[in-house]
Protein backbone atom coordinates (compact mmCIF):
# COMPACT_ATOMS: atom_id res chain seq x y z
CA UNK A 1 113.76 98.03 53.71
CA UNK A 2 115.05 97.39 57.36
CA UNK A 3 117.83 95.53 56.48
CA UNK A 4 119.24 97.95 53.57
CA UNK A 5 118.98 101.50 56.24
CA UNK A 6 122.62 102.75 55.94
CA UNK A 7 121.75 105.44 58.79
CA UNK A 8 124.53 104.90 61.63
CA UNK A 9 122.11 105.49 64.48
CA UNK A 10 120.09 102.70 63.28
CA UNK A 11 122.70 100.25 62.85
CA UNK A 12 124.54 101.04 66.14
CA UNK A 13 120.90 101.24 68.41
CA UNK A 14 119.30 98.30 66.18
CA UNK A 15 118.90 95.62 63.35
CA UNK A 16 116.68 93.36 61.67
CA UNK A 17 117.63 89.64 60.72
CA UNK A 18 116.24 86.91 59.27
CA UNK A 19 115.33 83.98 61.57
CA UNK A 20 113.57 81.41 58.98
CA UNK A 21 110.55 82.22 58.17
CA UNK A 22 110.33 85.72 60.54
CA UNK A 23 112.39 89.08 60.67
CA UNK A 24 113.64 89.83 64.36
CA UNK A 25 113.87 93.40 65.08
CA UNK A 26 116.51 94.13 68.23
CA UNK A 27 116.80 97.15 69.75
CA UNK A 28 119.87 98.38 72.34
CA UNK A 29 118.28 99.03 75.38
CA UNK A 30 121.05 99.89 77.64
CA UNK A 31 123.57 98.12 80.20
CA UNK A 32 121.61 95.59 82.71
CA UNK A 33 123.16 97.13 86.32
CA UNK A 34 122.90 93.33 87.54
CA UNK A 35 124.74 91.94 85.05
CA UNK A 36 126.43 93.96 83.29
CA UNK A 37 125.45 92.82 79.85
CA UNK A 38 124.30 94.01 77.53
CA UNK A 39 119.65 94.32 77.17
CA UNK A 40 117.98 94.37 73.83
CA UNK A 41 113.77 94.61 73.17
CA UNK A 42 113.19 92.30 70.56
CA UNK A 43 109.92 91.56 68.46
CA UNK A 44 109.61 89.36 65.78
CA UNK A 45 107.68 89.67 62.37
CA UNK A 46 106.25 86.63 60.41
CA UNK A 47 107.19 86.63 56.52
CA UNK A 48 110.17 87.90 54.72
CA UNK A 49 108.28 89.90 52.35
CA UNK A 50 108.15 93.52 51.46
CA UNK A 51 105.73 94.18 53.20
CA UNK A 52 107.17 91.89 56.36
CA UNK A 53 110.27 94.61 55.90
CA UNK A 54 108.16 97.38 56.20
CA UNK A 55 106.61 96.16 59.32
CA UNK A 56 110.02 95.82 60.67
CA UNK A 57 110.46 99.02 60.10
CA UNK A 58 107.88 100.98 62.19
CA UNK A 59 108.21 98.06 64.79
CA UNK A 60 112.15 99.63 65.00
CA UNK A 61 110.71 102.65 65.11
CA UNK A 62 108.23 102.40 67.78
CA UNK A 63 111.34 100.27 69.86
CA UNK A 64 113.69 103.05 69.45
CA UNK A 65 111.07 105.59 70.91
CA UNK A 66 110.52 103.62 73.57
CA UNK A 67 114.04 103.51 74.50
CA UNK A 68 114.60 107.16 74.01
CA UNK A 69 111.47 107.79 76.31
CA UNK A 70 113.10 105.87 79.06
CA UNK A 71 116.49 107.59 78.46
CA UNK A 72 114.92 111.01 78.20
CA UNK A 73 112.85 110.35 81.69
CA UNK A 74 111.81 113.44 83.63
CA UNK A 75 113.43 112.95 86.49
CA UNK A 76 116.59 111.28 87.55
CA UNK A 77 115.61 109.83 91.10
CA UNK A 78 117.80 106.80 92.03
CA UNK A 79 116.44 103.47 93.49
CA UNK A 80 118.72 104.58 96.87
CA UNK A 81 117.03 108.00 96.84
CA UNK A 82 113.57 106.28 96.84
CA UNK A 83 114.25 103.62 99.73
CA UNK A 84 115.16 106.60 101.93
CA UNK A 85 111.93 108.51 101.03
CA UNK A 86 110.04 105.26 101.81
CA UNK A 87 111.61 103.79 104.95
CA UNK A 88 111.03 107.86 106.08
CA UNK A 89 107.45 107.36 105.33
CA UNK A 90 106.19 103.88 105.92
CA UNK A 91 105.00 102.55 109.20
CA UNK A 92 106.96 99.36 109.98
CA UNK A 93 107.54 97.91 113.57
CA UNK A 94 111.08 98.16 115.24
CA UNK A 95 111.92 95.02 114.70
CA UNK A 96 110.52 94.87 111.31
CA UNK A 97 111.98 97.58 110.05
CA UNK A 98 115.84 96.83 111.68
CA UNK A 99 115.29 93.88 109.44
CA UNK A 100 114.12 95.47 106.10
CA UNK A 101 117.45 98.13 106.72
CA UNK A 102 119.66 94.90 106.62
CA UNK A 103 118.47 93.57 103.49
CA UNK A 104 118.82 96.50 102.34
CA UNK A 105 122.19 97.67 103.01
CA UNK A 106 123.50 94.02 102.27
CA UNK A 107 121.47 93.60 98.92
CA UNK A 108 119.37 95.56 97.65
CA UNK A 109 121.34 98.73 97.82
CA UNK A 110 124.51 97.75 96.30
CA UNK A 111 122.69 96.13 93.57
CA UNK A 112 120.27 98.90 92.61
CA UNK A 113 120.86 101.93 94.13
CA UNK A 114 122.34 103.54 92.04
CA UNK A 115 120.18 103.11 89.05
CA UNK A 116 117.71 105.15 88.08
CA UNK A 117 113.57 104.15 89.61
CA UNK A 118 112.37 104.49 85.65
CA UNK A 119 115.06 102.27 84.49
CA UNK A 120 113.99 99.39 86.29
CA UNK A 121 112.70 96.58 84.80
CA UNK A 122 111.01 93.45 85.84
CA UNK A 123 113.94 91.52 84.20
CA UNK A 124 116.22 93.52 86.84
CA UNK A 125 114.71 92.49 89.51
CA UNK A 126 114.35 88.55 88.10
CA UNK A 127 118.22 89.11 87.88
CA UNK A 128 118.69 89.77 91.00
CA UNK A 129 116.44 86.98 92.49
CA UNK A 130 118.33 84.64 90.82
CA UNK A 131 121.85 86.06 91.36
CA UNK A 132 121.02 85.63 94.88
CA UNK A 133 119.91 82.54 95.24
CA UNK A 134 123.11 81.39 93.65
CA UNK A 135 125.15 82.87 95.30
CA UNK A 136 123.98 85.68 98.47
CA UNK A 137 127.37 87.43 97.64
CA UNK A 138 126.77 87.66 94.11
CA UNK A 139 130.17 86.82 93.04
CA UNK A 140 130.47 86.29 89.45
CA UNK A 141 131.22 82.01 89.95
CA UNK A 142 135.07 83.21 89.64
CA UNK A 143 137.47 81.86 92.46
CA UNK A 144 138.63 84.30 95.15
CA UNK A 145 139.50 84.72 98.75
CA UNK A 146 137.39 86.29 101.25
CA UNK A 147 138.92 88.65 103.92
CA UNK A 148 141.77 89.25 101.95
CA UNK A 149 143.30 92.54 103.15
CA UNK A 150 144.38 95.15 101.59
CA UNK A 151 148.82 95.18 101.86
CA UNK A 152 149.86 93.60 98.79
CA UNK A 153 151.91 91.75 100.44
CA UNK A 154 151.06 89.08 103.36
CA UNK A 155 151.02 85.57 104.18
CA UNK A 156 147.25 84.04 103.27
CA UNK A 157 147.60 81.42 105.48
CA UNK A 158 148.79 83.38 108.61
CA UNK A 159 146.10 85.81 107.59
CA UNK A 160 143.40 83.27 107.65
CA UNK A 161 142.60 84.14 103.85
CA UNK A 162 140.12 81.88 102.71
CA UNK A 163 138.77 80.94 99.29
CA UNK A 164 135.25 81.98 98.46
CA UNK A 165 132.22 79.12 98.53
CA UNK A 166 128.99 80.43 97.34
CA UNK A 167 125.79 80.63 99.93
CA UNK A 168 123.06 80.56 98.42
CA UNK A 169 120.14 82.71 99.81
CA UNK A 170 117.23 81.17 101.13
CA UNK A 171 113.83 81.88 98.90
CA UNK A 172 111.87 82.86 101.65
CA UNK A 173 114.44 85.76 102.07
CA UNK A 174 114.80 86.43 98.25
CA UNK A 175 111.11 87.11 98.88
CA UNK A 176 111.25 89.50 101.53
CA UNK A 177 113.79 91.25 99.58
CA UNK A 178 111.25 91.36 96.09
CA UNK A 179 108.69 92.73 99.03
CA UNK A 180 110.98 95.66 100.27
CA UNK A 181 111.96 96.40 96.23
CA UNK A 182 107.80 96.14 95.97
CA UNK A 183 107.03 98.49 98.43
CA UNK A 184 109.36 101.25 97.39
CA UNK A 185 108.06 101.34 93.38
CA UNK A 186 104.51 101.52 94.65
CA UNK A 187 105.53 104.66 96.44
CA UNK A 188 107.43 105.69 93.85
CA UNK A 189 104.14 105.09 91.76
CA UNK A 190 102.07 106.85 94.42
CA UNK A 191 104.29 110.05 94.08
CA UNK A 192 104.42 109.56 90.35
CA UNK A 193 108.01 109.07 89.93
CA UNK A 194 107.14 106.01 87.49
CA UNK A 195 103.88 104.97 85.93
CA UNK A 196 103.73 101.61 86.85
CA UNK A 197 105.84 98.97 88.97
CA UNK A 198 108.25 96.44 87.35
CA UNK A 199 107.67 94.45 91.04
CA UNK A 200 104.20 93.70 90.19
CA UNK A 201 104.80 91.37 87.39
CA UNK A 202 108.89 90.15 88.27
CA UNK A 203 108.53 86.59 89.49
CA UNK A 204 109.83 85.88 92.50
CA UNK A 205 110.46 82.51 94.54
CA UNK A 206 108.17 80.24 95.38
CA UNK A 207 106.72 80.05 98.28
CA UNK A 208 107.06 76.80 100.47
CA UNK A 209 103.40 75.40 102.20
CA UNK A 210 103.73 76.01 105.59
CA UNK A 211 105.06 72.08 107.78
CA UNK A 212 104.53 72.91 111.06
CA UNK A 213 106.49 70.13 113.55
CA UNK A 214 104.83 70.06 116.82
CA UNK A 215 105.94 67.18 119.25
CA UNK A 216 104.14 64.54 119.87
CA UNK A 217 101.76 63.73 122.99
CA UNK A 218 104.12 61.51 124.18
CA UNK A 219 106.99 64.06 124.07
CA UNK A 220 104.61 67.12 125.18
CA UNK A 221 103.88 64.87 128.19
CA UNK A 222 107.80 64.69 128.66
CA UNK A 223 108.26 68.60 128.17
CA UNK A 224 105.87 69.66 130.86
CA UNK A 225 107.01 66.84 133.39
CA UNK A 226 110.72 68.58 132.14
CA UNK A 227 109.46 72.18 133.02
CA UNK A 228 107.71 71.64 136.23
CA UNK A 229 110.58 69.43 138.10
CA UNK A 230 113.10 72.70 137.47
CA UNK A 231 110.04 75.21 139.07
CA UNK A 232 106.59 76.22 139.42
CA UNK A 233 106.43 79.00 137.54
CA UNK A 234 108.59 77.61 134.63
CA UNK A 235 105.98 74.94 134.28
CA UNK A 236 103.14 76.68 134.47
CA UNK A 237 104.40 79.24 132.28
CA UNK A 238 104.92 76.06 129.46
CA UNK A 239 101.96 74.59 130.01
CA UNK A 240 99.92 77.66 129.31
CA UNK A 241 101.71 77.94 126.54
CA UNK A 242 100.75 74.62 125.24
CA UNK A 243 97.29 74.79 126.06
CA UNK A 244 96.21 78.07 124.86
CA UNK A 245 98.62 78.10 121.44
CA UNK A 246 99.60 81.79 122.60
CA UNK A 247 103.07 83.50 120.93
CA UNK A 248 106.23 83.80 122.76
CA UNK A 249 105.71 88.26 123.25
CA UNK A 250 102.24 87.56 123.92
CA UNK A 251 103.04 85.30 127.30
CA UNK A 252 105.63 87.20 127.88
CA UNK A 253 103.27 90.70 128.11
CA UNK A 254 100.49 89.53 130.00
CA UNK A 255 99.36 91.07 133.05
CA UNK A 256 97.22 89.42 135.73
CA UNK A 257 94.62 92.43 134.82
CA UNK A 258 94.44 90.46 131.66
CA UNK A 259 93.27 87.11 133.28
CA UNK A 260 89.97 86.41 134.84
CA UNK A 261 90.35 83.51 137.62
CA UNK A 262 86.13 83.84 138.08
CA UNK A 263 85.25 83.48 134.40
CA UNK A 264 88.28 81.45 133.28
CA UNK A 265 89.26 83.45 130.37
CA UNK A 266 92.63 85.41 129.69
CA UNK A 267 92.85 88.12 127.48
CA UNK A 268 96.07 88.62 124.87
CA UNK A 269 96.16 92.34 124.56
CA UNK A 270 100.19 92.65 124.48
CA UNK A 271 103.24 91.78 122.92
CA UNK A 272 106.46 92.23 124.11
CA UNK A 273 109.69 92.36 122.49
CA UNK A 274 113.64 92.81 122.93
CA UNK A 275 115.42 95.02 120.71
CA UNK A 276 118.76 96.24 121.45
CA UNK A 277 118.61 94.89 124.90
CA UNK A 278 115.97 97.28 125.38
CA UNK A 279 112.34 96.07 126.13
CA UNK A 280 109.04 97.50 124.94
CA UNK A 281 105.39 96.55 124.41
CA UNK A 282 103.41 96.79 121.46
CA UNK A 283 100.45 95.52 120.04
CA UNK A 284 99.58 91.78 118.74
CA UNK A 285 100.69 90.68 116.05
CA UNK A 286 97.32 90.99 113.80
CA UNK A 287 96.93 94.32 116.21
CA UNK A 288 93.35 92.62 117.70
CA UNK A 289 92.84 91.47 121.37
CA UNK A 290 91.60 88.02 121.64
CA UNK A 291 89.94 86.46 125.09
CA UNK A 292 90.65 82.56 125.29
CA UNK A 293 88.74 79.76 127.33
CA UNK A 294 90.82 77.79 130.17
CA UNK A 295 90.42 74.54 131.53
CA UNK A 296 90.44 73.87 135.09
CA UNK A 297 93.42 72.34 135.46
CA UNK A 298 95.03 75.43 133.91
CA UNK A 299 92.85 77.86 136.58
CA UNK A 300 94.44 75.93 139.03
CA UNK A 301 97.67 76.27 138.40
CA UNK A 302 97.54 80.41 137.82
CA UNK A 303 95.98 80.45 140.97
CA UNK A 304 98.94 79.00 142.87
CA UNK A 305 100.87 80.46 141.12
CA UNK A 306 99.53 83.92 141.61
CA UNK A 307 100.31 83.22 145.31
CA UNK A 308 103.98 82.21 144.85
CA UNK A 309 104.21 85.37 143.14
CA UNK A 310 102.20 87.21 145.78
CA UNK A 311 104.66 86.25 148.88
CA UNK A 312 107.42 86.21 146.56
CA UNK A 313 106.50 89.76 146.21
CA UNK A 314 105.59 90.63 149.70
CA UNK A 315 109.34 89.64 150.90
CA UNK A 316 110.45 92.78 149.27
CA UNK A 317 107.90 94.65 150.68
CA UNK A 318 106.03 94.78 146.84
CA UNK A 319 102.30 94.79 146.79
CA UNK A 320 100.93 92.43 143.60
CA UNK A 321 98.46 94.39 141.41
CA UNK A 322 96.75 94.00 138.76
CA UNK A 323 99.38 95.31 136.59
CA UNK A 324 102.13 93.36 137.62
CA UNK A 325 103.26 91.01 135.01
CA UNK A 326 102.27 87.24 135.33
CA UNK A 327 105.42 85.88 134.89
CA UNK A 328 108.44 87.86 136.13
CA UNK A 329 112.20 88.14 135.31
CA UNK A 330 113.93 85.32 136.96
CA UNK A 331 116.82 87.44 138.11
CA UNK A 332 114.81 89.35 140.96
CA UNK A 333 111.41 89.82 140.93
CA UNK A 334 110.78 92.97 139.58
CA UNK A 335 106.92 93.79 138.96
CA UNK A 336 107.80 95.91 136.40
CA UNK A 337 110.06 93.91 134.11
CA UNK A 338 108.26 90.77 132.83
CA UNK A 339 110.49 87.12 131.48
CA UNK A 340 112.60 88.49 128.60
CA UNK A 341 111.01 86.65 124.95
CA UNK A 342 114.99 85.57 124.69
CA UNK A 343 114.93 84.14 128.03
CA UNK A 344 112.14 81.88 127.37
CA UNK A 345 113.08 80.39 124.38
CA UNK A 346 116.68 80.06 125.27
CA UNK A 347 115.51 77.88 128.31
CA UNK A 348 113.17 75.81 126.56
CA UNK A 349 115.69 74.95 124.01
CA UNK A 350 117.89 73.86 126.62
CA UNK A 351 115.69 72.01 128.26
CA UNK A 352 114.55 70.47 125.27
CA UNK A 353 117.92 69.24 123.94
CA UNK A 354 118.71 67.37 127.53
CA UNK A 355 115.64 65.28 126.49
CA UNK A 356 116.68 65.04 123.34
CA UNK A 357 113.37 65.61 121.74
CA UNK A 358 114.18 68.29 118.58
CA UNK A 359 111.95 70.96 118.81
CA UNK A 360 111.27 74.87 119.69
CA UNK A 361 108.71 77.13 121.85
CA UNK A 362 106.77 78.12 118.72
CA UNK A 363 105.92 74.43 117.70
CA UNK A 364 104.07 74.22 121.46
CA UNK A 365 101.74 76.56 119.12
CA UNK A 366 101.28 73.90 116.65
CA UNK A 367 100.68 71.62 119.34
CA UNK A 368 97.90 73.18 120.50
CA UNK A 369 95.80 74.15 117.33
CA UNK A 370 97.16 70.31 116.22
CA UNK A 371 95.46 68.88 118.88
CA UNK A 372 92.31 70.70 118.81
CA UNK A 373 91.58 70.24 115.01
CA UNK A 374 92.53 66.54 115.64
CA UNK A 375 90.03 66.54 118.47
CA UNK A 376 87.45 67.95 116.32
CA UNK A 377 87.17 71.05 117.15
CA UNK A 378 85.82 74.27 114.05
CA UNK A 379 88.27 75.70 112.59
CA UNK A 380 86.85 79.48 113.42
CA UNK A 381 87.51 78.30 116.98
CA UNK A 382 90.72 77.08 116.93
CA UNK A 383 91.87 80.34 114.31
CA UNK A 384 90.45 82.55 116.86
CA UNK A 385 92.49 81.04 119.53
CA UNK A 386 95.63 81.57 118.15
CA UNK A 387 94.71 84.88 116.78
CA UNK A 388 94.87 83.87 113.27
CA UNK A 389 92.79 86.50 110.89
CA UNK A 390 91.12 85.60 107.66
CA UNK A 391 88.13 84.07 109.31
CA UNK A 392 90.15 81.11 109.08
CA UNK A 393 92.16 81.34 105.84
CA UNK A 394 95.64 81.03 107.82
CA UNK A 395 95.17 78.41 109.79
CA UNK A 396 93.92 76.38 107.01
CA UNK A 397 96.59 76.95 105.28
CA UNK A 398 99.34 76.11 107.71
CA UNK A 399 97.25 73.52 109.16
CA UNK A 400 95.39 71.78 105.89
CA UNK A 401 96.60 68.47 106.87
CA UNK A 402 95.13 68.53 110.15
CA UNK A 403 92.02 69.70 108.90
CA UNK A 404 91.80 66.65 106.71
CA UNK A 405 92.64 64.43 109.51
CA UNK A 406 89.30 66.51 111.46
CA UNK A 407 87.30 66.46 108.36
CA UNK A 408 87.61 62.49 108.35
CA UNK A 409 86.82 61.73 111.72
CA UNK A 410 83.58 63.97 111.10
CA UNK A 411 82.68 61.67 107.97
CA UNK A 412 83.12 58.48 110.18
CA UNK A 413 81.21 60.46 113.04
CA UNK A 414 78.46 61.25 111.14
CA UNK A 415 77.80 57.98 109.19
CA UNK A 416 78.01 56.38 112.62
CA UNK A 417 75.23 58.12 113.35
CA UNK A 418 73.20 57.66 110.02
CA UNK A 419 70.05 55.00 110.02
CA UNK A 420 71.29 51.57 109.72
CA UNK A 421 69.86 50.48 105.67
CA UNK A 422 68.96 47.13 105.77
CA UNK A 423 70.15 44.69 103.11
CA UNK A 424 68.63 42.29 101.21
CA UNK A 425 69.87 38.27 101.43
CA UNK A 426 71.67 36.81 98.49
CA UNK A 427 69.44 34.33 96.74
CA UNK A 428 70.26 30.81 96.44
């Protein structure tokens, strides 16, 4: 029986106890690289017969193997080896990718690098998760001081030593983390370094439902009265903004080649984007040009505005073409360097917190598709408008509470408009 196997190997790698009515079989499974503890496979067998010991036995045996397969692994590729073979390989955007490296270098690698890609386990990765989200530095809950330096001998307080208070890590960042770790084992599954990914069933943090904030009417009124009494441009370049829901690169990219005074349409083509102090353009966010209706009031004001910018131009002897960006840098108008993303919202911010109204550039986006779905306006409309892709998917799921609000004023519409039934009088 399990239970009377003298052999040493056994008894150091595993056991079998009694737990009531069941054996447990426990199995050494190695050091968890998160924790440090120590990981076991267990399996339990119902009865405490003969038989029931038997059982135990090959269910040892089949643990142990499984063990020793892991152990014995073909290859010896660590976790750090593989995010360098991936981040060689996959196609991420600048930005995108300057943020995976971070996460990365701050988490991810000191945590796991070093550990082999076949000894990974979904119960790692859980570790890890939840390590982090207690405490981003994954300190062990002991006391200590941060910064401390390396003499063994120095004043704390003249050294500005202080003691150690945990930060937790947000979930929506524990998340992007489990996606990075999630993205290197299926490569590592694509070049057949593992057979399967641990990612796939770790669970990870919940994901929040999207609460967009956008101001109210009453404060958008405010906002654009704000933007046009410091200049022209500045308010026009808000107000198109708010009416046509576009993102912050997307304004920022657009040429005048990419609006169309005659029809009344603009087309978002563009992004563009800081990094490093260096400017670029690259595509759209879902990578898909979109062309979106304006209202009169809004061909208006790009027409004046295109002739501010015109003799603006002309003063430096600089012809306007179709190329030239729609709104320019406010330190000299250069038709080759268009308002910096940073710029913008670093303006806007100001200007919003001298009205005191607590909001950001982005939620003049949820102002817009807010509005429209309150007005009444489809949903494929309104998603296509703000470049949402899913056929509709996304902005029903960010805006779902808006879309009940529209859904409800379509009920009332349409019984409004139903045949009045006539009733019968109460008898006497």
């Amino acid at each position: 029986m399990a239970t009377n196997d003298t052999s040493e190997e056994r008894r150091r790698r595993g056991s079998v106890r009694q737990r009531g009515n069941s054996l447990q079989v426990r199995v050494f499974a190695g050091v968890d690289p998160v924790t440090g503890k120590d990981v076991y496979l267990s399996e339990t067998v119902k009865g405490t017969t003969k038989a029931a010991h038997k059982q135990a036995d090959k269910v040892m045996t089949r643990l142990l193997a499984e063990v020793d397969r892991q152990r014995s692994t073909s290859t010896s590729v660590t976790f750090s080896h593989a995010i360098d073979e991936w981040l060689k390989n996959v196609e991420l955007e600048d930005n995108t990718r300057d943020g995976y490296v971070g996460y990365i270098e701050r988490s991810i690698r000191p945590a796991l690098g070093k550990v082999q890609v076949r000894k990974l386990s979904a119960r790692t990765l859980e570790s890890l998760y939840s390590d982090l989200r207690r405490c981003r530095a994954r300190c062990d809950g002991r006391p200590f001081i941060e910064r401390h330096r390396a003499e063994s001998e120095h004043d704390c307080a003249e050294a500005k030593c202080k003691p150690h208070k945990c930060n937790p890590m947000a979930a929506s960042s524990v998340r992007q983390i489990h996606a990075i770790i999630s993205g290197v084992l299926n490569a590592a599954v694509r070049w057949e370094w593992i057979p399967h990914s641990p990612a796939k069933v770790a669970q990870k943090p919940k994901q929040k439902p999207p609460q967009p904030d956008p101001p109210s009417p009453a404060d958008a009124a405010r906002l654009v009265e704000a933007a046009f009494e410091m200049d022209d441009d500045w308010g026009t370049l808000v107000w198109l903004v708010m009416t046509t829901g576009v993102r912050r690169g997307e304004v920022c990219a657009l040429r005048w080649s990419h609006v169309n005074l005659e029809e009344g349409t603009v087309e978002i083509r563009r992004s563009y984007t800081l990094r490093r102090g260096v400017g670029k353009e690259k595509d759209t966010k879902t990578h898909q040009m979109r062309r979106i209706a304006l209202d009169n009031e809004t061909l208006v004001l790009l027409m004046e505005h295109r002739q501010r910018c015109r003799e603006r131009l002309a003063e430096l002897d600089v012809e306007l073409t179709p190329d030239t960006y729609v709104f320019l840098g406010v330190r000299k108008a250069d038709p080759t360097v268009p308002y910096s993303p940073h710029a913008v919202s670093s303006r806007y911010k100001d200007m919003a917190e001298r009205l005191k109204i607590g909001t950001h550039l982005h939620a003049l986006r949820h102002y817009s598709a807010t509005e429209l779905l309150t007005a009444g306006v489809d949903l494929r409309t309104v998603a296509g408008r703000l470049g949402h892709g899913g056929g509709g998917a996304t902005t029903l799921r960010v805006y779902a509470a808006w879309v009940a609000a529209s859904d409800r004023k379509a009920a009332e519409i349409l019984g409004s408009r139903m045949p009045k039934r006539k009733r019968g009088e109460s008898a006497d």
